[in-house]
Protein backbone atom coordinates (compact mmCIF):
# COMPACT_ATOMS: atom_id res chain seq x y z
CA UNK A 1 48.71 -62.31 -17.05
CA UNK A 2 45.74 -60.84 -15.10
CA UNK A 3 47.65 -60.05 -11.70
CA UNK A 4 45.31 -58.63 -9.37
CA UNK A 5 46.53 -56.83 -6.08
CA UNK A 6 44.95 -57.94 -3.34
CA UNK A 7 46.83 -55.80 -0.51
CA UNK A 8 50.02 -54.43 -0.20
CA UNK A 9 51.42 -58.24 0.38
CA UNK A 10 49.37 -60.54 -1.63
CA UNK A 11 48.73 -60.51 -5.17
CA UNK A 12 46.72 -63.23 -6.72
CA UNK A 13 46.05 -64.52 -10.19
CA UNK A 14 44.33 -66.86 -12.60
CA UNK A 15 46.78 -69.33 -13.78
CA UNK A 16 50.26 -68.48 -15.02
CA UNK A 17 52.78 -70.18 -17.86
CA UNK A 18 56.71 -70.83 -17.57
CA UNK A 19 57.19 -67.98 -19.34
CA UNK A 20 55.39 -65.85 -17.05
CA UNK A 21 57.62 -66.45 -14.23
CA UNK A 22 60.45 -64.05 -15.70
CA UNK A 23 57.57 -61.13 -15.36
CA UNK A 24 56.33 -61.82 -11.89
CA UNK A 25 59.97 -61.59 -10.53
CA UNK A 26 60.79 -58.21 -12.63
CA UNK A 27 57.40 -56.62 -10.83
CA UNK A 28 59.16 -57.15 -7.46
CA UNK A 29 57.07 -60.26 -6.04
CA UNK A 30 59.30 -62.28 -3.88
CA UNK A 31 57.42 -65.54 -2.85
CA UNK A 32 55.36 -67.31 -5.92
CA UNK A 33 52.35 -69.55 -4.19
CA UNK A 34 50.64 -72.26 -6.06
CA UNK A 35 46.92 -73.21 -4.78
CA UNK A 36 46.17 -75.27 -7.69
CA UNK A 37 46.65 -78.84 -8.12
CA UNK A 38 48.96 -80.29 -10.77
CA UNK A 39 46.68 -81.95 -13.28
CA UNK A 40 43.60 -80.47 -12.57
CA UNK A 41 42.63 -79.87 -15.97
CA UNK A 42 44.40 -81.19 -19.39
CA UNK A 43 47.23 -78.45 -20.79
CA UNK A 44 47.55 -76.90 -17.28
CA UNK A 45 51.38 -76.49 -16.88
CA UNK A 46 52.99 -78.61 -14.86
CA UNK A 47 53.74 -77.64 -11.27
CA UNK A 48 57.29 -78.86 -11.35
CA UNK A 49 58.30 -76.38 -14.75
CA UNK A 50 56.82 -73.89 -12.53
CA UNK A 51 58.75 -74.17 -9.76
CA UNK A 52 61.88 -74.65 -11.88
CA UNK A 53 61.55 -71.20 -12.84
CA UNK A 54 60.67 -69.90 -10.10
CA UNK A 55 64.16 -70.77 -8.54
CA UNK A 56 65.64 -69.80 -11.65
CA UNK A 57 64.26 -66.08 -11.06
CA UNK A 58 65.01 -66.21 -7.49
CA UNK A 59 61.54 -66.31 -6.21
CA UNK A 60 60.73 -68.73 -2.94
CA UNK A 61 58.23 -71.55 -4.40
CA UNK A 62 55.40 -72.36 -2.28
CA UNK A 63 52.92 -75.73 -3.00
CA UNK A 64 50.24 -75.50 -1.43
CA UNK A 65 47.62 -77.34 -3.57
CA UNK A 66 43.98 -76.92 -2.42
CA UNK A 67 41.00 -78.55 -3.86
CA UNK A 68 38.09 -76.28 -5.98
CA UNK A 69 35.17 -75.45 -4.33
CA UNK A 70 36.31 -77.42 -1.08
CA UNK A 71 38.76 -75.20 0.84
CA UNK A 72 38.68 -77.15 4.46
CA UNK A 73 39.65 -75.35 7.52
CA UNK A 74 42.65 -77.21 7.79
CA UNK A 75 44.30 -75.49 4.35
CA UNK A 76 43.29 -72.07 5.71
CA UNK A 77 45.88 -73.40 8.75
CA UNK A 78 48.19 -74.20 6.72
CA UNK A 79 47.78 -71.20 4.12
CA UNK A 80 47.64 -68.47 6.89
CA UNK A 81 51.03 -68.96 8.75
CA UNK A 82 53.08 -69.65 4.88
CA UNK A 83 51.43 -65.91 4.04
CA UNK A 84 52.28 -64.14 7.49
CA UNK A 85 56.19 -65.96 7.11
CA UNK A 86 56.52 -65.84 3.42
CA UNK A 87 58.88 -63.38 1.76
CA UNK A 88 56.71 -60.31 0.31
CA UNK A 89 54.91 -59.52 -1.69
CA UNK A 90 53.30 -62.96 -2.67
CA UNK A 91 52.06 -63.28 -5.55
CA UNK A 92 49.62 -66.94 -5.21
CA UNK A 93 47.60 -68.54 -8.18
CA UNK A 94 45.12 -71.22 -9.15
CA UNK A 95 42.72 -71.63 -12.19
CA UNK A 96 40.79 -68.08 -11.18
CA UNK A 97 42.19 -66.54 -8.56
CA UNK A 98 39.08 -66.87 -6.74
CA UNK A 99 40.51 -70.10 -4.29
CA UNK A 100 43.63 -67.56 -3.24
CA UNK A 101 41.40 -64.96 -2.45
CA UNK A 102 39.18 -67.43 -0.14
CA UNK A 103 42.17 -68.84 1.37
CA UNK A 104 43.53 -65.70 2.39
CA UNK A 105 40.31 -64.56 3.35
CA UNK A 106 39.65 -67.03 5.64
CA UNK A 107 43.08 -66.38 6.99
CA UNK A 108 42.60 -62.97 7.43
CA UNK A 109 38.98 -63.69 8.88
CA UNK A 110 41.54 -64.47 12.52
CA UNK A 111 42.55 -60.79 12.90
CA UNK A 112 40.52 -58.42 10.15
CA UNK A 113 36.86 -56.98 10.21
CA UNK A 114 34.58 -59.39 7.26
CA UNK A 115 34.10 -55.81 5.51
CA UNK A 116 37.31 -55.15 5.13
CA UNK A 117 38.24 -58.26 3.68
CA UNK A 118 34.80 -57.87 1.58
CA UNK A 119 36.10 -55.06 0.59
CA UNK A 120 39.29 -55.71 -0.39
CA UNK A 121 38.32 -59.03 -2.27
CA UNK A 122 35.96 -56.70 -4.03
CA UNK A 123 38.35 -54.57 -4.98
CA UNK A 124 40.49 -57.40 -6.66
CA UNK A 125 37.37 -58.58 -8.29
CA UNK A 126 36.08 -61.41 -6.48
CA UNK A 127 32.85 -61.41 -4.46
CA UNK A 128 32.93 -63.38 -1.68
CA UNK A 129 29.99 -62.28 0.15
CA UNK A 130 29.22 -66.00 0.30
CA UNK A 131 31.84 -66.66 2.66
CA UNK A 132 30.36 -64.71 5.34
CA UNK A 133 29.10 -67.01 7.99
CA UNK A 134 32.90 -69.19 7.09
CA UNK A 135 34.86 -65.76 8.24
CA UNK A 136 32.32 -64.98 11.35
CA UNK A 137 33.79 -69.20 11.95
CA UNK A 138 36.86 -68.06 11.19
CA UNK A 139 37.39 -64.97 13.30
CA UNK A 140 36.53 -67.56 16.44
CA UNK A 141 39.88 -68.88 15.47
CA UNK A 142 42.12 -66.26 17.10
């Protein structure tokens, strides 16, 4: 499991198993976050064996499927207020990592500087210089 720490709240990672539900609740997270779409590729794990454990370990389950390479501004709206409410600290997932790290970018485009959330996405791994005209867009969102 490649967990990668985003900030103090928000974890995010490439996909996870059943099995690796056990671990995420013994490192503390509180609120497990799935970006990724059931069936998106053949021998992904379903979704619903997911969630199952996730209850099972006492962590708050959170569906929030988003497609690759087309995250609209309307799942940033819905993916910014589930982060600021959500138990902490999230840990959220998809088939890289990278579409949690946009998503919560382009969240945190509404109240952070673009370098620091450069930075910080950097710092995880994930270059997102790309997305810098989408969090100038974004921080017009206040």
């Amino acid at each position: 499991m490649d967990i990668r720490k985003i900030d103090e709240t928000l974890s995010v990672a490439p996909q996870i198993s059943v099995q690796d539900v056990a671990e995420i609740a013994r490192l503390g997270f509180r609120t497990l976050v799935a970006n990724r779409p059931d069936r998106e590729e053949p021998g992904q794990p379903a979704m619903a064996d997911i969630e199952a454990a996730a209850r099972e370990h006492g962590l708050e389950w959170v569906f929030l499927p988003v497609e690759s390479g087309n995250i609209t501004d309307e799942d940033v709206d819905q993916f910014a207020p589930m982060i600021r409410n959500a138990d902490k600290p999230v840990l959220a997932f998809c088939r890289s990592g990278t579409r949690c790290t946009v998503l919560w970018a382009l969240s945190a485009a509404r109240e952070t500087q673009p370098e620091e959330i450069l930075s910080k996405a950097h710092r995880a791994g994930y270059d997102i210089t790309g997305l810098i005209p989408r969090l100038a867009q974004q921080a017009g969102k206040h």
